[in-house]
PDB file of N, CA and C in Angstrom:
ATOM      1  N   UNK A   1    -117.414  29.492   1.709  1.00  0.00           N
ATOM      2  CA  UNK A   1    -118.679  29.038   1.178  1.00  0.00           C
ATOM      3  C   UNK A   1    -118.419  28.289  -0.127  1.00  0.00           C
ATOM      4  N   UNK A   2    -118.956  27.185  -0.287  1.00  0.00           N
ATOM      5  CA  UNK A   2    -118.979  26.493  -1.452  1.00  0.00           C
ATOM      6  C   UNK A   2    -120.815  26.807  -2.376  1.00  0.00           C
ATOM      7  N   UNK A   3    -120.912  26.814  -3.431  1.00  0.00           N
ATOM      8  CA  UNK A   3    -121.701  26.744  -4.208  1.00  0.00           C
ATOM      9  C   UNK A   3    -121.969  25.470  -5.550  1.00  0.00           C
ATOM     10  N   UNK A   4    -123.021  24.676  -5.156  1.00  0.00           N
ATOM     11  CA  UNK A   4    -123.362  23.834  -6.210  1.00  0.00           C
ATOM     12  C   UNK A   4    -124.592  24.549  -7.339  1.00  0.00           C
ATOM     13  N   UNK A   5    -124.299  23.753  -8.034  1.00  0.00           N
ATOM     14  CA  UNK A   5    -125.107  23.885  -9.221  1.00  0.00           C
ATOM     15  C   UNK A   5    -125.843  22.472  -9.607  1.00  0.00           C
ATOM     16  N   UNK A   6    -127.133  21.954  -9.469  1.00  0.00           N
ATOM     17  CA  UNK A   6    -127.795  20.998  -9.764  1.00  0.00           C
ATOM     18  C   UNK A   6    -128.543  21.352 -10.581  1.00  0.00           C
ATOM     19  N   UNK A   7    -128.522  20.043 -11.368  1.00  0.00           N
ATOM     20  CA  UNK A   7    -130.064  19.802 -12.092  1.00  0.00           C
ATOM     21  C   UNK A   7    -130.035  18.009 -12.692  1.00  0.00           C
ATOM     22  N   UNK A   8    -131.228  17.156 -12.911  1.00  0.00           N
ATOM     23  CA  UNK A   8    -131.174  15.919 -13.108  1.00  0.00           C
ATOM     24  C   UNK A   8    -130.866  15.393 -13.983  1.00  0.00           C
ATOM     25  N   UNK A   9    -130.293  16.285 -15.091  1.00  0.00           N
ATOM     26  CA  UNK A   9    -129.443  15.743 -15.852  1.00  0.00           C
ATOM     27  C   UNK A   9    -127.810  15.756 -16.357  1.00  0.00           C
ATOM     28  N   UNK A  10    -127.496  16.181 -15.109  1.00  0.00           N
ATOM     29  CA  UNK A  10    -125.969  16.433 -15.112  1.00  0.00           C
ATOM     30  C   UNK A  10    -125.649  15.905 -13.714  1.00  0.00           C
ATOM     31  N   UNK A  11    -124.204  15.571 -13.467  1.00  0.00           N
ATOM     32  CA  UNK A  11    -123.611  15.511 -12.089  1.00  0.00           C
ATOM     33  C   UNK A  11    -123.773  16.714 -11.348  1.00  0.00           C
ATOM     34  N   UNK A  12    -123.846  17.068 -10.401  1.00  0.00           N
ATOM     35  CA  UNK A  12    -123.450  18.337  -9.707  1.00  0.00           C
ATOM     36  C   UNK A  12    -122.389  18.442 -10.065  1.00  0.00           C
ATOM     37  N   UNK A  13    -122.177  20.096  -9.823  1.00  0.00           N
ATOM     38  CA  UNK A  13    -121.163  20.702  -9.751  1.00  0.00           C
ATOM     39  C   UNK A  13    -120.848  22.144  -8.919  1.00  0.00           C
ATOM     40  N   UNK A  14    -119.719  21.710  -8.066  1.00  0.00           N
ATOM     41  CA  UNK A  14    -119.495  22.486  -6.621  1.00  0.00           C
ATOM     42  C   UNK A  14    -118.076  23.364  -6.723  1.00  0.00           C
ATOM     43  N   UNK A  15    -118.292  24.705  -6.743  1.00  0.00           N
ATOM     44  CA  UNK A  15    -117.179  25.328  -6.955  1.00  0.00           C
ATOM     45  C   UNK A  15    -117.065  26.576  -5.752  1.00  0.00           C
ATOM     46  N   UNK A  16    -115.963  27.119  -5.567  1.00  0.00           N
ATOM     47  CA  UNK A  16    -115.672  28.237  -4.341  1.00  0.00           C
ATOM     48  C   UNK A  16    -116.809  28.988  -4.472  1.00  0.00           C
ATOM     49  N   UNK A  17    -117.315  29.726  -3.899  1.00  0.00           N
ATOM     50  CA  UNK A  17    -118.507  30.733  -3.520  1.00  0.00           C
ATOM     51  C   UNK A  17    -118.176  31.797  -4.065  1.00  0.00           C
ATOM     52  N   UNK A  18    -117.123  32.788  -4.125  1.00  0.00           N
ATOM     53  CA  UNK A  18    -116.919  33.361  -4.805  1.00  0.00           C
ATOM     54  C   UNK A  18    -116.976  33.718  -6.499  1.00  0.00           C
ATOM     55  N   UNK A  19    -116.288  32.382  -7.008  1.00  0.00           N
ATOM     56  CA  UNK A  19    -116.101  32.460  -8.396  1.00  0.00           C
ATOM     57  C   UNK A  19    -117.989  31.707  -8.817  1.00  0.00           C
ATOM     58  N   UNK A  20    -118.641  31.150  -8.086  1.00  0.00           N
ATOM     59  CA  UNK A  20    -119.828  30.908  -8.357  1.00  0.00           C
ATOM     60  C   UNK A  20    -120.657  32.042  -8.479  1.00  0.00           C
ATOM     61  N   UNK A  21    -120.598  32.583  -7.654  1.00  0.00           N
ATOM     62  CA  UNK A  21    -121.109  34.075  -7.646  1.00  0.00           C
ATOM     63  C   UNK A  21    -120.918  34.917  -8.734  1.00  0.00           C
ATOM     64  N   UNK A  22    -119.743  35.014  -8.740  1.00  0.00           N
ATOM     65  CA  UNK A  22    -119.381  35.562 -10.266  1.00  0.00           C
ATOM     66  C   UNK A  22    -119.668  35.094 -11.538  1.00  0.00           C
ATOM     67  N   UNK A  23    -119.836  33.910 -11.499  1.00  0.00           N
ATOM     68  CA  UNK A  23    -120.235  33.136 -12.691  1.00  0.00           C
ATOM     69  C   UNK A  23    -121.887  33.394 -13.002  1.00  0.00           C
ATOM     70  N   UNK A  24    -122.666  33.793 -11.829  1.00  0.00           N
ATOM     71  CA  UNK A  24    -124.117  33.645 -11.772  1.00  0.00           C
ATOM     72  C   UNK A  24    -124.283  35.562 -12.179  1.00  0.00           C
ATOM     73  N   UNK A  25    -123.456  36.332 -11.804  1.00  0.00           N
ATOM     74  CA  UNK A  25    -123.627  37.775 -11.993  1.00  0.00           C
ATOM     75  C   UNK A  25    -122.958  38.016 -13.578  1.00  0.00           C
ATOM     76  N   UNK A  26    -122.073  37.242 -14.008  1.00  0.00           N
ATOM     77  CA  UNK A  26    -121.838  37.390 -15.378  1.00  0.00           C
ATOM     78  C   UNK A  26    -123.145  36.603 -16.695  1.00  0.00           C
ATOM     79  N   UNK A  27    -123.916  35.890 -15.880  1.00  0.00           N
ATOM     80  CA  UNK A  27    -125.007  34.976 -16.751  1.00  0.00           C
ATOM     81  C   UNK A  27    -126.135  35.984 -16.670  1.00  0.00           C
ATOM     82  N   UNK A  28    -125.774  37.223 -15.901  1.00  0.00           N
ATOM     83  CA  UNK A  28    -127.093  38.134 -15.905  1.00  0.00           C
ATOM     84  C   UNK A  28    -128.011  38.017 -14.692  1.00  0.00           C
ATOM     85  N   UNK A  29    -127.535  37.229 -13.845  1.00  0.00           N
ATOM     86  CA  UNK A  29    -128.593  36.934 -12.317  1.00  0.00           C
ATOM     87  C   UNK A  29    -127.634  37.896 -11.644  1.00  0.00           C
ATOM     88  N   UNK A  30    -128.766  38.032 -10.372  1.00  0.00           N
ATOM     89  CA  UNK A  30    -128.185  38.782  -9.029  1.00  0.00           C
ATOM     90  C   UNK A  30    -126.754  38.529  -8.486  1.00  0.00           C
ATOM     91  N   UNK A  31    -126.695  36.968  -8.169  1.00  0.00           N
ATOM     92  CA  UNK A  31    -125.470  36.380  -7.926  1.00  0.00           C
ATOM     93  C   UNK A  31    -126.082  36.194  -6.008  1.00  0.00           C
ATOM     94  N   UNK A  32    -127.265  36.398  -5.858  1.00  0.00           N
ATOM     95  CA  UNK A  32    -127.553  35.793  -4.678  1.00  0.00           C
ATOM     96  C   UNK A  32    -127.869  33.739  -4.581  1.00  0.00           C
ATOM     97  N   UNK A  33    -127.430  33.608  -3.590  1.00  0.00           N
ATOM     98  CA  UNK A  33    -127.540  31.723  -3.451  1.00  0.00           C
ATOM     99  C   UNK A  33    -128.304  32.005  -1.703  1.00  0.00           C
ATOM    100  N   UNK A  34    -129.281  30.914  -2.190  1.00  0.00           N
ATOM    101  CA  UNK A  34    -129.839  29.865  -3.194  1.00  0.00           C
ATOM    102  C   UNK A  34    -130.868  30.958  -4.107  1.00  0.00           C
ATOM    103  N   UNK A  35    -130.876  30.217  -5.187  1.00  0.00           N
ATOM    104  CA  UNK A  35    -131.880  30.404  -6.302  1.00  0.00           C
ATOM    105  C   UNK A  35    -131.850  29.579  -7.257  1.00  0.00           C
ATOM    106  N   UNK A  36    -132.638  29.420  -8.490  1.00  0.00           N
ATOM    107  CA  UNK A  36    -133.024  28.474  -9.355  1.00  0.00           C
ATOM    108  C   UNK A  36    -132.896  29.346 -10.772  1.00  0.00           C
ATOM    109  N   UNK A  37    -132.622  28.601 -11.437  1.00  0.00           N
ATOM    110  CA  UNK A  37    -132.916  28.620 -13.390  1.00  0.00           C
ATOM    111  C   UNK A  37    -134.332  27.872 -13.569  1.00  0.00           C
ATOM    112  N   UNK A  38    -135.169  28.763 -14.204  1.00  0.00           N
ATOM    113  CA  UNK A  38    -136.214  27.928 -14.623  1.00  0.00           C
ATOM    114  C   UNK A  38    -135.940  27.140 -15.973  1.00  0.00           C
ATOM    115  N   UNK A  39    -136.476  26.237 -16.693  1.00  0.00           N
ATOM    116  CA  UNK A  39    -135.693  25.358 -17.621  1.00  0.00           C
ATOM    117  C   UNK A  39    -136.005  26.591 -18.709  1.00  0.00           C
ATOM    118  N   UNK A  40    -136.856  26.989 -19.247  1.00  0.00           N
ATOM    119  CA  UNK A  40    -137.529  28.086 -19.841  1.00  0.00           C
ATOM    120  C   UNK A  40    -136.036  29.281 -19.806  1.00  0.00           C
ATOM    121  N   UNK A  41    -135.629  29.516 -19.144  1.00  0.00           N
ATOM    122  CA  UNK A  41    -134.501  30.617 -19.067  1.00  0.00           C
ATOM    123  C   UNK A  41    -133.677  30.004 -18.889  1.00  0.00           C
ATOM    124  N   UNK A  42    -132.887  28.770 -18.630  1.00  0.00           N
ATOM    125  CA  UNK A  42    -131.284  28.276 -19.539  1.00  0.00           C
ATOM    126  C   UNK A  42    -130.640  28.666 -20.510  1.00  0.00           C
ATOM    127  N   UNK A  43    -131.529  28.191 -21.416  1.00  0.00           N
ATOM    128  CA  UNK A  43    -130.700  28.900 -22.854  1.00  0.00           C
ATOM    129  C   UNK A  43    -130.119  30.693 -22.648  1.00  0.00           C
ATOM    130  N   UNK A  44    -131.336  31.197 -22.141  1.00  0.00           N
ATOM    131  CA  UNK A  44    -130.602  32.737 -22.325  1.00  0.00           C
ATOM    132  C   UNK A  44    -129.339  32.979 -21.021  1.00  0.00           C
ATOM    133  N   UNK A  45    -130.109  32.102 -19.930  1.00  0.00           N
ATOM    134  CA  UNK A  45    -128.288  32.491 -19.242  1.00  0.00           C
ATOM    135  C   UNK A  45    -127.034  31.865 -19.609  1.00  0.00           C
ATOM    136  N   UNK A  46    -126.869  30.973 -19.862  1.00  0.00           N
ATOM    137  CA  UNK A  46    -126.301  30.067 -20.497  1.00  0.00           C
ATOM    138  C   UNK A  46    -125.622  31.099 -21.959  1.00  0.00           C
ATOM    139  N   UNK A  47    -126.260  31.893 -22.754  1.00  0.00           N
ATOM    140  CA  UNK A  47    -125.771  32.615 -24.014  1.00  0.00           C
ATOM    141  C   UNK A  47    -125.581  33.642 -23.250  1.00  0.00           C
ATOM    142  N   UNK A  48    -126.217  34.836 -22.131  1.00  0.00           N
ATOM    143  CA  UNK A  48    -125.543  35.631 -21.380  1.00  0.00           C
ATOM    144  C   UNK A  48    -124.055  35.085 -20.909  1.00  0.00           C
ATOM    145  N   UNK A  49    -123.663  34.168 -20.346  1.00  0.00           N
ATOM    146  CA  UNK A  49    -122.916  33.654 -19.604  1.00  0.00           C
ATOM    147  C   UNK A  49    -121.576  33.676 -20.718  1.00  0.00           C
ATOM    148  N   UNK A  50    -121.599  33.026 -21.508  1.00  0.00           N
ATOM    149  CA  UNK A  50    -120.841  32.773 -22.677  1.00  0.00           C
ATOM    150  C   UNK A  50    -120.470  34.058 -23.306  1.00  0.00           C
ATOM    151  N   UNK A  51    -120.845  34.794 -23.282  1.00  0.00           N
ATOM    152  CA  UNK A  51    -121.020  36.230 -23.955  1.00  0.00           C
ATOM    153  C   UNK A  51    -120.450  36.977 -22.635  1.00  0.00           C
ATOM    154  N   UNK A  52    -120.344  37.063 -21.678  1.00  0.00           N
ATOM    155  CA  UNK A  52    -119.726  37.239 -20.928  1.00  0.00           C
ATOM    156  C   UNK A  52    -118.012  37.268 -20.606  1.00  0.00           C
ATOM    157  N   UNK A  53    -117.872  35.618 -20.483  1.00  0.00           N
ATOM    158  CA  UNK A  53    -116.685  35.195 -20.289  1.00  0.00           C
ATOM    159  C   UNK A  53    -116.036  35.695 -21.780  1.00  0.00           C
ATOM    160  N   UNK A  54    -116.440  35.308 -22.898  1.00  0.00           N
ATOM    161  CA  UNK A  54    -115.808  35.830 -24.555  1.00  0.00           C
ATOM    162  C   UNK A  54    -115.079  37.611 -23.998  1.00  0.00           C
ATOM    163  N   UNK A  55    -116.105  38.299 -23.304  1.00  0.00           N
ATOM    164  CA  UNK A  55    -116.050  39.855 -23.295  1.00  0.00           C
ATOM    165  C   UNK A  55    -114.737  40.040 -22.199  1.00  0.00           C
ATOM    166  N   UNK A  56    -114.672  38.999 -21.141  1.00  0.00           N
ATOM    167  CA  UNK A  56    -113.669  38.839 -20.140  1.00  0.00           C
ATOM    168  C   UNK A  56    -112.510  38.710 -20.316  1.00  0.00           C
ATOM    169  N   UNK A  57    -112.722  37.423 -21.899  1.00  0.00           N
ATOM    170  CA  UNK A  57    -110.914  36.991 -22.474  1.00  0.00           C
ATOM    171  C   UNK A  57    -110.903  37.880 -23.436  1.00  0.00           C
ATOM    172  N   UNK A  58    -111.485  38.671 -23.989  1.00  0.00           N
ATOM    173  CA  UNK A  58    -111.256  39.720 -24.865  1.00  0.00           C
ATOM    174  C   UNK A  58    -110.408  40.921 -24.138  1.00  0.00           C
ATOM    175  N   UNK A  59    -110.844  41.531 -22.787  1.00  0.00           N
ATOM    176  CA  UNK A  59    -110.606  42.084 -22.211  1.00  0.00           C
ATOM    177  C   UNK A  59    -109.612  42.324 -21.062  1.00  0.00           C
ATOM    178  N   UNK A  60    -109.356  41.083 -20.953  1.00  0.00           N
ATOM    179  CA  UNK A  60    -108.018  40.310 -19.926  1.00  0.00           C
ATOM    180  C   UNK A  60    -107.224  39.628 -20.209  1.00  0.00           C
ATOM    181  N   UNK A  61    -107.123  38.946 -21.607  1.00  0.00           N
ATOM    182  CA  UNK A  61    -107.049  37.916 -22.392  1.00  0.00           C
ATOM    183  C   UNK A  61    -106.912  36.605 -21.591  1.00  0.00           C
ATOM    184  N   UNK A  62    -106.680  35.453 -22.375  1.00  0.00           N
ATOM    185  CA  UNK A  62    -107.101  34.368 -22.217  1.00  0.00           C
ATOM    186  C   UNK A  62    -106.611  33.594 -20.813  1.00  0.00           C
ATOM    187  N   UNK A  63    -105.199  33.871 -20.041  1.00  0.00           N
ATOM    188  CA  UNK A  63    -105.369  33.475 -18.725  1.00  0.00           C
ATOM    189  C   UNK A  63    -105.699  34.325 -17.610  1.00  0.00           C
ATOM    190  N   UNK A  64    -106.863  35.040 -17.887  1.00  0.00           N
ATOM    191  CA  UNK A  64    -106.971  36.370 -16.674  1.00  0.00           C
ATOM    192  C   UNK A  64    -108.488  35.264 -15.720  1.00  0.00           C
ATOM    193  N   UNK A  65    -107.686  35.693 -14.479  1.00  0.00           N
ATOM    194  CA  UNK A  65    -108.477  35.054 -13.794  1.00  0.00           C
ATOM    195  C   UNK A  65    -109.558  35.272 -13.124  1.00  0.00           C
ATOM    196  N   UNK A  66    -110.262  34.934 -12.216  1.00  0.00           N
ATOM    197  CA  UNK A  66    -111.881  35.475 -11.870  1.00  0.00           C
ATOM    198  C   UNK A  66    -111.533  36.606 -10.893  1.00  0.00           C
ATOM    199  N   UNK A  67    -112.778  37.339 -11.107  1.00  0.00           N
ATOM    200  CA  UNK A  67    -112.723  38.875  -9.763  1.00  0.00           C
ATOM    201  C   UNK A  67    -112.125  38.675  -8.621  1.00  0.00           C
ATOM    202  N   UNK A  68    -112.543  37.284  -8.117  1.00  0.00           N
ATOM    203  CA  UNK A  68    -112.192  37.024  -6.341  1.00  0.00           C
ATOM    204  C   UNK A  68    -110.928  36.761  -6.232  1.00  0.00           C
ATOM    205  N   UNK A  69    -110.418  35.945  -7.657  1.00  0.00           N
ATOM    206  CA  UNK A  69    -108.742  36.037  -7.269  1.00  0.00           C
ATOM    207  C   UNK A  69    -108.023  37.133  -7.492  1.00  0.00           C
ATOM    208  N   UNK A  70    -108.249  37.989  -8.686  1.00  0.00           N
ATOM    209  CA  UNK A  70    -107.576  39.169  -8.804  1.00  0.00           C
ATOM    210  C   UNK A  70    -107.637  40.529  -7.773  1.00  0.00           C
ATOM    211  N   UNK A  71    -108.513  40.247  -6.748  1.00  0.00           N
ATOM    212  CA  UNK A  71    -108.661  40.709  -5.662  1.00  0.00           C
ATOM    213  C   UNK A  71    -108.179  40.164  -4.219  1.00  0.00           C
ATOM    214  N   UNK A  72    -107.296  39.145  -4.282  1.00  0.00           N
ATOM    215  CA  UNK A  72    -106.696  38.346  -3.804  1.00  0.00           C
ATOM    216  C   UNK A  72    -107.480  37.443  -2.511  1.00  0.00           C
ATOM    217  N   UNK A  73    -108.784  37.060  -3.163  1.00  0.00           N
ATOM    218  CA  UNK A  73    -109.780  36.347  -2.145  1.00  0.00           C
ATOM    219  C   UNK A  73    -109.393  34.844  -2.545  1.00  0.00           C
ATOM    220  N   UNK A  74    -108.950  35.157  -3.594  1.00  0.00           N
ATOM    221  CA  UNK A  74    -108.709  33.203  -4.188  1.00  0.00           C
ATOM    222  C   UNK A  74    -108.240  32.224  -3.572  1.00  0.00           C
ATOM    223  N   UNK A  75    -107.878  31.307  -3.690  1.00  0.00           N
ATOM    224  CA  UNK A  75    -106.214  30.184  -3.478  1.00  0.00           C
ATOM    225  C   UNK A  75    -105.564  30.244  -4.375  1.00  0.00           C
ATOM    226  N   UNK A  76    -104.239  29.851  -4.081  1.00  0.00           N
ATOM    227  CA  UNK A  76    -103.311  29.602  -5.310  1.00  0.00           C
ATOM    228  C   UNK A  76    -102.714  31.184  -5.314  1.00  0.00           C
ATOM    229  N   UNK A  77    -102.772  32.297  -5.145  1.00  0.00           N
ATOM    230  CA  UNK A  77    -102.435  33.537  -5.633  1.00  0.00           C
ATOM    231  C   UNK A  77    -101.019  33.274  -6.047  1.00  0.00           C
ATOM    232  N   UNK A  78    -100.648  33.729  -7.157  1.00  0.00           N
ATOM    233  CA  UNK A  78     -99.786  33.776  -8.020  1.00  0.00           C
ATOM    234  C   UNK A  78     -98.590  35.015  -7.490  1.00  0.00           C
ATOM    235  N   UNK A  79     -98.541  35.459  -6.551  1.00  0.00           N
ATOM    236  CA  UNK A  79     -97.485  36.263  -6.065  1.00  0.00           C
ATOM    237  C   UNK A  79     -97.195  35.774  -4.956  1.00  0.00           C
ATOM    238  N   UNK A  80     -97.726  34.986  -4.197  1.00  0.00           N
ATOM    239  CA  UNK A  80     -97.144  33.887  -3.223  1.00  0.00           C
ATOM    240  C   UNK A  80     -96.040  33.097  -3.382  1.00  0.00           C
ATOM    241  N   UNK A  81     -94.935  33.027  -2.669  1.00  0.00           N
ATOM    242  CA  UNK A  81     -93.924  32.317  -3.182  1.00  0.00           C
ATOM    243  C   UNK A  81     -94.241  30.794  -3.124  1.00  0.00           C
ATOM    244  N   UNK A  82     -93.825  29.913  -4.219  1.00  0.00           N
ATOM    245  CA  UNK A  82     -94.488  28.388  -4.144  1.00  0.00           C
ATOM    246  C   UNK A  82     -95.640  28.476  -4.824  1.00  0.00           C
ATOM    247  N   UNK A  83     -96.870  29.874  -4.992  1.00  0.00           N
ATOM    248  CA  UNK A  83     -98.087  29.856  -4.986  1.00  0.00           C
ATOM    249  C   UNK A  83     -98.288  28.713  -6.227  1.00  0.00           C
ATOM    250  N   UNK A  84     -99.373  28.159  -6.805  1.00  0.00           N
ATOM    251  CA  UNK A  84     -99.814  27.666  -8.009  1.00  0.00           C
ATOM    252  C   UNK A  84    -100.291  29.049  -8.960  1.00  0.00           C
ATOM    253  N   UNK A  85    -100.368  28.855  -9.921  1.00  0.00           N
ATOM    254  CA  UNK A  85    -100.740  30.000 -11.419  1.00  0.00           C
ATOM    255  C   UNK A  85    -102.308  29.720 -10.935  1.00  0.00           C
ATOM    256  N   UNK A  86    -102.858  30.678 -11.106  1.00  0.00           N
ATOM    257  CA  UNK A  86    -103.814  31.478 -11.367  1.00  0.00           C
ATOM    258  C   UNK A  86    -104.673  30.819 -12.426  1.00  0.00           C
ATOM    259  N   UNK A  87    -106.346  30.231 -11.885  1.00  0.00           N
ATOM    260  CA  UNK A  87    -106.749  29.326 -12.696  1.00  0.00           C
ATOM    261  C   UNK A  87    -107.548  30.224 -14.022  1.00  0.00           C
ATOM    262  N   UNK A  88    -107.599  30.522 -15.294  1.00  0.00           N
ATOM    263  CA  UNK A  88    -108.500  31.737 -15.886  1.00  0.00           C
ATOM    264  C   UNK A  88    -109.823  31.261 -15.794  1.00  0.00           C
ATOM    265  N   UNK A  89    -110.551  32.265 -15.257  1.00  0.00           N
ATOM    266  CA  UNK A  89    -111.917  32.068 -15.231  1.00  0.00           C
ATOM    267  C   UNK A  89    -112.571  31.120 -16.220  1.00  0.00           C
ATOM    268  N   UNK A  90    -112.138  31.571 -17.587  1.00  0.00           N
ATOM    269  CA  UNK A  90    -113.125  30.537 -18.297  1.00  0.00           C
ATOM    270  C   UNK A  90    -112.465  28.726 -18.169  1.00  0.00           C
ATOM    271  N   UNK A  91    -111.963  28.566 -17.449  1.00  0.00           N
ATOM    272  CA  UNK A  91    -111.471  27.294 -17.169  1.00  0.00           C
ATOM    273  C   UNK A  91    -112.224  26.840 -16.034  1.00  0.00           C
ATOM    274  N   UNK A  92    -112.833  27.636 -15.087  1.00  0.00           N
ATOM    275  CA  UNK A  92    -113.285  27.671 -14.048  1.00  0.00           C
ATOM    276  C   UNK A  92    -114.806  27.031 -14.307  1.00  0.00           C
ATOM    277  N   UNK A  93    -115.284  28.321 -15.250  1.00  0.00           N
ATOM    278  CA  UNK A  93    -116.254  28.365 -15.740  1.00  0.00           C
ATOM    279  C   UNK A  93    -116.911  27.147 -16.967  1.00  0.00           C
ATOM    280  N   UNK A  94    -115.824  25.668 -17.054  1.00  0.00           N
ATOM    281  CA  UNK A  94    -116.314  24.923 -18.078  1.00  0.00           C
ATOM    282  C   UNK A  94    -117.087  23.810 -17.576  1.00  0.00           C
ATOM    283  N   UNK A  95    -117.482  23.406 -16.555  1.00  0.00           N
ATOM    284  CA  UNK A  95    -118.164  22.419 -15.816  1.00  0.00           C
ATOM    285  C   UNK A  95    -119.367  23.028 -16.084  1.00  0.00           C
ATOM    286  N   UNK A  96    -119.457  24.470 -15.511  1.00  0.00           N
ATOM    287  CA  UNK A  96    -120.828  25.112 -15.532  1.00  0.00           C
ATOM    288  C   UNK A  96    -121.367  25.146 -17.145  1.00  0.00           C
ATOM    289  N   UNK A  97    -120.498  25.455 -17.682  1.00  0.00           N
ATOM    290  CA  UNK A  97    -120.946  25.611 -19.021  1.00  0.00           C
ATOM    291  C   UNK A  97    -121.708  24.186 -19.612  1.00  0.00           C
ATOM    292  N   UNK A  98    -120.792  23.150 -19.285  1.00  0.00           N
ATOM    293  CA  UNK A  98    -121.462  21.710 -19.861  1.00  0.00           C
ATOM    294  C   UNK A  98    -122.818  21.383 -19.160  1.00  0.00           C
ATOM    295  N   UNK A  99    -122.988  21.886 -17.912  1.00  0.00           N
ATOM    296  CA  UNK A  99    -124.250  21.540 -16.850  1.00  0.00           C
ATOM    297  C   UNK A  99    -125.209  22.466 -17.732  1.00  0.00           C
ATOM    298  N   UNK A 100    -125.260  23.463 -18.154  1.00  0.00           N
ATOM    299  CA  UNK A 100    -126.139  24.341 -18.494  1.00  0.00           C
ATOM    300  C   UNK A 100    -126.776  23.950 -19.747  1.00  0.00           C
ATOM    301  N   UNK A 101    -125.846  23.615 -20.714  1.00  0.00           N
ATOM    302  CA  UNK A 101    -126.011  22.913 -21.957  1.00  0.00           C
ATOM    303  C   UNK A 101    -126.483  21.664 -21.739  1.00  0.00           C
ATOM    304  N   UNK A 102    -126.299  20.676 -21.136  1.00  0.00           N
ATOM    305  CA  UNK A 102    -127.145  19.506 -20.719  1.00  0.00           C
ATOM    306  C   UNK A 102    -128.680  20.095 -20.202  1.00  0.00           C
ATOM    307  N   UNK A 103    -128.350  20.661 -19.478  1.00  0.00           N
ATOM    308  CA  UNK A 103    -130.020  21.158 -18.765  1.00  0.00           C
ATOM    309  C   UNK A 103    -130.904  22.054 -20.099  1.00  0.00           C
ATOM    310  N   UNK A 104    -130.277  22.985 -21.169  1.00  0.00           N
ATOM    311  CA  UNK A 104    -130.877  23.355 -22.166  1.00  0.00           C
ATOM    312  C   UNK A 104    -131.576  22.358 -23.034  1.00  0.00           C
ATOM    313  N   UNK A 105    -130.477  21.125 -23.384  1.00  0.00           N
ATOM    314  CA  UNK A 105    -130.733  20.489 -24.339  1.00  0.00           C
ATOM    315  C   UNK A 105    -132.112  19.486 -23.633  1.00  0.00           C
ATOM    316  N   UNK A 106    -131.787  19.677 -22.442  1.00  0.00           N
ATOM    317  CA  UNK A 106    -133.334  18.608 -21.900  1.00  0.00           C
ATOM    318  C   UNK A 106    -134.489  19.061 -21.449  1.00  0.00           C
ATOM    319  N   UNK A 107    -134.519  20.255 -21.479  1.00  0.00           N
ATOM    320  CA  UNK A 107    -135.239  21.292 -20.808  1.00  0.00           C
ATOM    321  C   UNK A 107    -135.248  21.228 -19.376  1.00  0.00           C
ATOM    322  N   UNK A 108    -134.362  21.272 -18.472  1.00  0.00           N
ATOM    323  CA  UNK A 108    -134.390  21.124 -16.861  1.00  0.00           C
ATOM    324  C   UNK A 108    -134.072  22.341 -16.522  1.00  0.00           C
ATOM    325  N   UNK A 109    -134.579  22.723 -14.888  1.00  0.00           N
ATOM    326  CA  UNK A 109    -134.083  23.573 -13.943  1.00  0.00           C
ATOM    327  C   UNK A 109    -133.256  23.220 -13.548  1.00  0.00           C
ATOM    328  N   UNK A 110    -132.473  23.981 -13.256  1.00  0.00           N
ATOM    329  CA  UNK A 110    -130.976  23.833 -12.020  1.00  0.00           C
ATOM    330  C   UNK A 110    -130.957  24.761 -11.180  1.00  0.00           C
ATOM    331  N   UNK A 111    -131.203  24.239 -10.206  1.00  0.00           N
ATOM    332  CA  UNK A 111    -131.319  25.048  -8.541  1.00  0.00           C
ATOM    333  C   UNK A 111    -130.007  25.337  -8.075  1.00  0.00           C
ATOM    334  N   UNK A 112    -129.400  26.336  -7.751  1.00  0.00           N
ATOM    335  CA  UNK A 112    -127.678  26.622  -7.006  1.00  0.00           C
ATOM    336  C   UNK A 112    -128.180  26.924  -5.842  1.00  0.00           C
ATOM    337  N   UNK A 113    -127.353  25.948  -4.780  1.00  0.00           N
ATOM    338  CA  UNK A 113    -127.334  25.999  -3.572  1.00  0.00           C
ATOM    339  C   UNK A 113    -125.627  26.421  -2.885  1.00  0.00           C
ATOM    340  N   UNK A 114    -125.965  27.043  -1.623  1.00  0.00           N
ATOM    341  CA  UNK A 114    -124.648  27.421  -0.582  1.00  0.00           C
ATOM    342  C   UNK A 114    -124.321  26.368   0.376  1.00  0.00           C
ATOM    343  N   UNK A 115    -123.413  25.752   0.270  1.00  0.00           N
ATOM    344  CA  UNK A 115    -122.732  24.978   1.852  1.00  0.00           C
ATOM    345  C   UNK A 115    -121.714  25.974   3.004  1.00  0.00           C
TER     346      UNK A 115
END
């Protein structure tokens, strides 16, 4: 499953289903898709979200990667021989971050949809 993140003042942005999920349950939502941000509640998921990931690299430090890979749902797994390193969540997590902050600063909704 892939997961986008829209709203009309940013590009989309489409990331694994998993780490989307996670990204939407660390901002303080359910982490069910589809659903919407009303523009009105950006800012606070958006500062949930951030406050989140800070509590994650505090806690894993700075290259610890998202739930789904450390549970070995990811790509890339890092004990695979050949595998690629292990992307850290908040690296994952910086597209979303700029979409959210665009949509704060304009006041927009952003609807996340499942493919």
């Amino acid at each position: 499953m892939l997961v986008t993140f829209r709203t009309k003042v940013h590009a989309d942005i489409t990331m694994f289903g998993a780490v989307g999920v996670e990204l939407l349950k660390l901002a303080g939502m359910t982490g069910n898709v589809p659903t919407a941000i009303l523009a009105a509640d950006v800012p606070r998921v958006l500062a949930t979200l951030e406050r989140a990931l800070d509590a994650h690299r505090a806690a894993h430090g700075d290259g610890a990667p998202s739930e789904a890979e450390s549970k070995g749902k990811g790509v890339g797994r890092a004990e695979e021989p050949g595998a690629q390193p292990q992307v850290p969540l908040r690296h994952r997590a910086l597209p979303l971050l700029e979409l959210l902050r665009a949509a704060a600063a304009a006041r927009a909704d952003v609807v996340v949809t499942a493919r």
